[in-house]
Protein backbone atom coordinates (compact mmCIF):
# COMPACT_ATOMS: atom_id res chain seq x y z
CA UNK A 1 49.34 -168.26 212.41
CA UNK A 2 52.91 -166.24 212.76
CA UNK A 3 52.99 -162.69 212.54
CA UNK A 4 54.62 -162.81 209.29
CA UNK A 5 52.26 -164.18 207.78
CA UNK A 6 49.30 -162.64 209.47
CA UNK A 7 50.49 -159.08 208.76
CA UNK A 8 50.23 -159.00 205.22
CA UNK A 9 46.81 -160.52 205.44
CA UNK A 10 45.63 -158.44 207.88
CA UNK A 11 46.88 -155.07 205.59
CA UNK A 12 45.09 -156.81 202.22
CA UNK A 13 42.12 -156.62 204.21
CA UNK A 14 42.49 -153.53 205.44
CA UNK A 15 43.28 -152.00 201.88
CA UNK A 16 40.42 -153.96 200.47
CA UNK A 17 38.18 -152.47 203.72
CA UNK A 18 39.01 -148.77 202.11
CA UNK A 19 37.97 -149.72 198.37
CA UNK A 20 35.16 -150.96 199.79
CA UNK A 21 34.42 -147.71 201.57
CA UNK A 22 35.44 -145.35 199.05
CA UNK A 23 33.17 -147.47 196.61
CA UNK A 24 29.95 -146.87 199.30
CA UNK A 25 31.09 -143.13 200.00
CA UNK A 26 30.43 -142.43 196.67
CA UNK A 27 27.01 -141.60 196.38
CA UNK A 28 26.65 -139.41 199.63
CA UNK A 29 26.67 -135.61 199.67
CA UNK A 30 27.77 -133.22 199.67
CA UNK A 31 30.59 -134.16 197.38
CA UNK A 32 33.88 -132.59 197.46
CA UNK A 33 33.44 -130.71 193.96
CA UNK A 34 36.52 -128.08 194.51
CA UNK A 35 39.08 -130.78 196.07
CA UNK A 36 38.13 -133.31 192.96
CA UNK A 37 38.87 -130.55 190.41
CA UNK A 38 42.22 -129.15 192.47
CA UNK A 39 43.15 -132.66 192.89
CA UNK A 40 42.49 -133.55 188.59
CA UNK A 41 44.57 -130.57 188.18
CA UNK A 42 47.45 -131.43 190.06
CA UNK A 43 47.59 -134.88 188.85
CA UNK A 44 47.58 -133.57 185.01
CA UNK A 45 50.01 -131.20 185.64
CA UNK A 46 52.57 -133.74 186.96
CA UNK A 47 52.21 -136.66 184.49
CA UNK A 48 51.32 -135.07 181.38
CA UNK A 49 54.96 -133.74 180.04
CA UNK A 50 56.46 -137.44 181.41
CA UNK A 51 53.42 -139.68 180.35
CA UNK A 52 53.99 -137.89 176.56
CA UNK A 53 57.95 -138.05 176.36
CA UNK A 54 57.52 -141.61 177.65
CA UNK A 55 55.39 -142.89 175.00
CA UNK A 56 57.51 -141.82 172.57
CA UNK A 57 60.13 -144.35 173.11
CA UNK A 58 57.66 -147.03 174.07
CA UNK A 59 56.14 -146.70 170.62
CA UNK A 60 59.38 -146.80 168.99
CA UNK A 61 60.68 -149.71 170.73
CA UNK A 62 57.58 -151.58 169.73
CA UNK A 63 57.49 -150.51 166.40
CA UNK A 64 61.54 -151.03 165.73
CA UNK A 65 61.22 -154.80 167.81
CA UNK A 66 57.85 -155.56 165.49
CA UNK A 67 59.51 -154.41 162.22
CA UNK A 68 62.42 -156.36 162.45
CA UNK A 69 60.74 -159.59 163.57
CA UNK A 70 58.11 -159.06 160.94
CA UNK A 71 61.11 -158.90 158.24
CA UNK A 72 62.60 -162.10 159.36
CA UNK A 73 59.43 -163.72 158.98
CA UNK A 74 57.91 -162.02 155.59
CA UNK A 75 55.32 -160.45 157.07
CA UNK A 76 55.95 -156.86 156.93
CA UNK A 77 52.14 -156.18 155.80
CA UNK A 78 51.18 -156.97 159.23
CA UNK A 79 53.40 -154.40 160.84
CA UNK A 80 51.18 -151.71 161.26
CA UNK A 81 48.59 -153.89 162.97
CA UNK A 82 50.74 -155.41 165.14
CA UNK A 83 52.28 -152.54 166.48
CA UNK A 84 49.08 -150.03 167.00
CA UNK A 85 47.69 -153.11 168.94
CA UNK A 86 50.26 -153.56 171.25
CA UNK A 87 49.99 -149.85 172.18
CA UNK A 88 46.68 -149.95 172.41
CA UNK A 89 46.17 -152.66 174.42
CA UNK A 90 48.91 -152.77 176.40
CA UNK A 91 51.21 -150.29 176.11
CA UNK A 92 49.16 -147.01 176.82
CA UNK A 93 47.68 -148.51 179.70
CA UNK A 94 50.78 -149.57 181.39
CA UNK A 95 52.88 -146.20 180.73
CA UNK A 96 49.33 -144.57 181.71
CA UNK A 97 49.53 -146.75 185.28
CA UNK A 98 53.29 -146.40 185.84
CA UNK A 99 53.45 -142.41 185.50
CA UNK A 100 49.76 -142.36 187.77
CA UNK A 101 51.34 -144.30 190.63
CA UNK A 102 54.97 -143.24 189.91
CA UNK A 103 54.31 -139.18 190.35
CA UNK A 104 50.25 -138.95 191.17
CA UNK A 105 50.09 -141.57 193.64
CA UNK A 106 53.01 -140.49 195.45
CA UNK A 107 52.01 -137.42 195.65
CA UNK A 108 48.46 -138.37 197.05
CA UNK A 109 50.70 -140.53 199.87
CA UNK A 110 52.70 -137.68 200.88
CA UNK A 111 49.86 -135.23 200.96
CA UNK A 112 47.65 -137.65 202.95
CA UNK A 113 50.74 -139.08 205.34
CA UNK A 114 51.90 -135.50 205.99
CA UNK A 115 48.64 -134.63 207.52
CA UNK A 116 48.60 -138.16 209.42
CA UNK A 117 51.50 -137.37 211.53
CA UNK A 118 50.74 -133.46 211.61
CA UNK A 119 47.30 -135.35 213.17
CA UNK A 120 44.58 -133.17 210.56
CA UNK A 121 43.43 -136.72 210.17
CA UNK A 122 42.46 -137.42 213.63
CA UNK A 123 41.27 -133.74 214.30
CA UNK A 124 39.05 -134.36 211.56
CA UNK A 125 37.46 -137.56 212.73
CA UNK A 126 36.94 -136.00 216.07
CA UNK A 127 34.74 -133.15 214.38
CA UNK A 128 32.63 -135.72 212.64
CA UNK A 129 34.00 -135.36 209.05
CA UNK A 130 34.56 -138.30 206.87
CA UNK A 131 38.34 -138.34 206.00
CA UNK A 132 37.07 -140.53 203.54
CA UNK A 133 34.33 -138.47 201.89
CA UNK A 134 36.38 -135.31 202.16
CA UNK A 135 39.97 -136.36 201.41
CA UNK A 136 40.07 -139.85 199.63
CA UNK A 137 37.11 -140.09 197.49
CA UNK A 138 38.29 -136.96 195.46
CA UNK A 139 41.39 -138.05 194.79
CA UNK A 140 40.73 -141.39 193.53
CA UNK A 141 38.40 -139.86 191.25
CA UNK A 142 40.64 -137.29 190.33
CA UNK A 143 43.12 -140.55 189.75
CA UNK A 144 40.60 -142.44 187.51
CA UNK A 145 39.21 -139.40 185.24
CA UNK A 146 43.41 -138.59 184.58
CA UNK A 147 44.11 -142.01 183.69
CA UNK A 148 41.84 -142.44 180.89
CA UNK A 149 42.33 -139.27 179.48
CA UNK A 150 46.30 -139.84 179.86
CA UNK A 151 45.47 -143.38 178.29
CA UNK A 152 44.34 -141.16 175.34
CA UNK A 153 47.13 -139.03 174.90
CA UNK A 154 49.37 -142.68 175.03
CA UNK A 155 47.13 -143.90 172.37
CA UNK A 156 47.61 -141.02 170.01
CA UNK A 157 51.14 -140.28 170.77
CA UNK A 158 52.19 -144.35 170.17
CA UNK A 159 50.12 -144.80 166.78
CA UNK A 160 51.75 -141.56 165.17
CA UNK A 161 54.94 -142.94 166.93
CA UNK A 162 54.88 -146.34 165.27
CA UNK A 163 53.36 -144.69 162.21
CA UNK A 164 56.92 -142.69 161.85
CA UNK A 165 58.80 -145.45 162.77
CA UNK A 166 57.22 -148.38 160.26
CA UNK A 167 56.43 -145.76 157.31
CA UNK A 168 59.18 -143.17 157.59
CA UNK A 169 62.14 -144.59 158.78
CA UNK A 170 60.95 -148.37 158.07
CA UNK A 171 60.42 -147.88 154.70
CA UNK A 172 56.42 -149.40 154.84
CA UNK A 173 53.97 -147.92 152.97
CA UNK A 174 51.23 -145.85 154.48
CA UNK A 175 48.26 -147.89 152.72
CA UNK A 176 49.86 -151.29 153.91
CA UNK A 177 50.11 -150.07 157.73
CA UNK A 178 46.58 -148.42 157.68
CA UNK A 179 45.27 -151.66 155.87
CA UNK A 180 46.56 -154.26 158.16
CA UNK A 181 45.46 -151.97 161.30
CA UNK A 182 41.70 -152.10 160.12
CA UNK A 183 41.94 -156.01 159.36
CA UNK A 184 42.92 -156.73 162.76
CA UNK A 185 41.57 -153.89 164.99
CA UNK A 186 38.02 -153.77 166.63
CA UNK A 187 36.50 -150.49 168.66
CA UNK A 188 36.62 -153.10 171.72
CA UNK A 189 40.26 -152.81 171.79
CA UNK A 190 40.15 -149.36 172.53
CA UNK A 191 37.67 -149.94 175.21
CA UNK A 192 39.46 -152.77 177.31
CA UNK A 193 42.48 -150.08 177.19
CA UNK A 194 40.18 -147.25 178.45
CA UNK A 195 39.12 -149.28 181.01
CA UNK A 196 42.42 -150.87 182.29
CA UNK A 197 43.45 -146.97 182.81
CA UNK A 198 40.43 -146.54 184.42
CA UNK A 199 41.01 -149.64 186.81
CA UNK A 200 44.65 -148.81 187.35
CA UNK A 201 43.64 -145.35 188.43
CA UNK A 202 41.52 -146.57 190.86
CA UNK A 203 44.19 -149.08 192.22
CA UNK A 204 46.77 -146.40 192.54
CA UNK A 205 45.12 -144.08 193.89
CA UNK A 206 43.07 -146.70 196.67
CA UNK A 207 47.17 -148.17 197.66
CA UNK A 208 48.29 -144.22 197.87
CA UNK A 209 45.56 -143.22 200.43
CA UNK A 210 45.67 -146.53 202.29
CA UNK A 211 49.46 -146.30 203.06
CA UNK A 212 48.95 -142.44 203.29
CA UNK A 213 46.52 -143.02 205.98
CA UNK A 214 48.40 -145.31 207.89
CA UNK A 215 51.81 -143.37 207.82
CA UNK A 216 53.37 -143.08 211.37
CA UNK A 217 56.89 -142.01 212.43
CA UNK A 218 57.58 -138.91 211.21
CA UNK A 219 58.58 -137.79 207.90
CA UNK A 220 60.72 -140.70 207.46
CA UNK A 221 57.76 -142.65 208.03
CA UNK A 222 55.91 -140.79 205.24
CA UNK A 223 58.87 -141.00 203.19
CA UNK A 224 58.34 -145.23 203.88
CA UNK A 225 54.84 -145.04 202.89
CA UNK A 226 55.08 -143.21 199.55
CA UNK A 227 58.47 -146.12 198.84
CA UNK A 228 55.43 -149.13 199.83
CA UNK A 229 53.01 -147.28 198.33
CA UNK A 230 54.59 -147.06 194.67
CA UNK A 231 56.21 -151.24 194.66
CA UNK A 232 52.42 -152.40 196.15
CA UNK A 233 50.62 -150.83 193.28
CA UNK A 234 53.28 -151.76 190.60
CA UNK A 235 52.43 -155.23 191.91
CA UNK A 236 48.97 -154.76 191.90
CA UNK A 237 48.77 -153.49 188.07
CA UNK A 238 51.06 -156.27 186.30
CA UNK A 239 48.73 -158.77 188.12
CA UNK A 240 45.05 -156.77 187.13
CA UNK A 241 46.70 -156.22 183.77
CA UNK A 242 47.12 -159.72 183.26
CA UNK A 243 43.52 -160.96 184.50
CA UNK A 244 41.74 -158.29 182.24
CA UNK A 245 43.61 -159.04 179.76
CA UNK A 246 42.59 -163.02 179.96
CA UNK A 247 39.17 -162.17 180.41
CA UNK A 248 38.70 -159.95 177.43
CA UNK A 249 40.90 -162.98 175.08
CA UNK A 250 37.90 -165.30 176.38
CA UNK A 251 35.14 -162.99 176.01
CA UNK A 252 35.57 -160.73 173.05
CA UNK A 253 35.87 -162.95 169.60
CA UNK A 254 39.20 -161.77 167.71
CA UNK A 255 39.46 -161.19 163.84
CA UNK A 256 41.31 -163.12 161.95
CA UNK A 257 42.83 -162.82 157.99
C-alpha cells in the first residue's frame, strides 16, 4: 500500500483511537469539573451572538424559498409546516454544527496545539496525568452540552423567523401556519434535531483535539491544524447528517394528511 493512501487510513484510525478513549475516560475520576464549566463558558460566549444572527437569515431563506414554491403549486396551507420542519430538522442542527466547529472547535485546536509545541502536553504525560482525562474529555463535553442548547436557541429563533416571514410579510394567516405545523409535526422531530447537535458536538470537538494534539511545527503548524481541523469536521457532519437522517426516515413512521 502507497503512502498516500496509507496516511489517511492510518489518521482515521488514529482519530477513531481518541473517540474511543475519550468515550472510556469518561467514567473515571476525578473529573475535571472547573475546566468543563470554563470550557462551556467559553464556547457560549463565542457562538451565541453568531449562531443567533445566523439563524435569522437561514429561517428566512427557507421560509421565502418554501412560500414561493408553495404558491406555484397551491399549497400555501402547508407553508407553515414545511418550513418549521426544515428548521427543525435540519436547519438548526447544521447552523448549530457549523458555528461549533467554525469558532468552538477552532478554538479547542489552537488551545490544545499551542500547548503541543510549547510541550505542556508531553510534560504532562511524563508526570502521569491523562492529557485525555484532564484536557480533552472536558472540552468535548463542554462541545456537546453547547450544541444542544445552541440547537435550541436555532429552533426558536427559525420558527418565529419563518413565522414573520409566512404570516407577516407573506400574507398567511396565523391559524393556517400553526394548523399545518401540528398536522405534520411529531415531538420526535425535535428529538432527532437535539440529538444531531449533540452528535455534531461530539464530532467537532473529537477532530479539534485530535489535530490539536498532533500539531507540530510551530505556530504555523498550529495555524495548519485548526485550517484541517475545521474542512475534516465539515466533512464529517454533512456525511453523519445524512446517515441520521436516513435512519430516523426508516425508523420513525411519518404523518401524513
Amino acid at each position: 500500500m502507497s503512502l498516500s493512501v496509507a496516511k489517511p487510513i492510518r489518521e482515521s484510525g488514529n482519530l477513531f483511537a481518541l473517540a474511543l478513549d475519550v468515550v472510556r475516560t469518561l467514567p473515571r475520576r476525578p473529573f475535571q469539573w472547573r475546566e468543563f464549566v470554563q470550557q462551556a463558558w467559553f464556547i457560549a460566549s463565542v457562538t451565541i451572538l453568531p449562531t443567533a444572527l445566523v439563524s435569522i437569515p437561514f429561517g428566512a431563506v427557507i421560509s421565502l424559498q418554501i412560500g414561493n414554491l408553495a404558491r406555484q403549486l397551491g399549497a400555501q396551507s402547508f407553508t407553515g409546516a414545511v418550513s418549521v420542519l426544515a428548521v427543525v430538522r435540519e436547519a438548526a442542527p447544521i447552523v448549530t454544527a457549523l458555528l461549533i466547529s467554525g469558532a468552538g472547535g477552532s478554538a479547542i485546536c489552537a488551545d490544545l496545539g499551542s500547548r503541543k509545541i510549547r510541550e505542556e502536553i508531553d510534560a504532562m504525560e511524563v508526570l502521569g496525568i491523562s492529557p485525555i482525562q484532564r484536557l480533552v474529555v472536558p472540552r468535548v463535553l463542554a462541545a456537546m452540552l453547547i450544541a444542544v442548547l445552541l440547537n435550541g436557541l436555532v429552533t426558536v429563533v427559525g420558527v418565529a423567523g419563518g413565522y414573520f416571514f409566512n404570516v407577516v410579510l407573506g400574507g398567511g394567516t396565523p391559524g393556517a401556519y400553526l394548523a399545518a405545523f401540528t398536522a405534520l409535526a411529531q415531538l420526535p422531530d425535535l428529538y432527532v434535531g437535539e440529538i444531531k447537535a449533540l452528535v455534531f458536538g461530539f464530532i467537532a470537538a473529537i477532530v479539534a483535539s485530535y489535530r490539536g494534539l498532533n500539531a507540530g511545527g510551530g505556530p504555523k503548524g498550529v495555524g495548519d491544524a485548526v485550517n484541517q481541523s475545521v474542512v475534516i469536521t465539515f466533512m464529517l457532519l454533512f456525511l453523519v447528517n445524512f446517515v441520521i437522517t436516513a435512519v430516523y426516515f426508516q425508523v420513525v413512521p411519518q404523518k401524513g394528511t
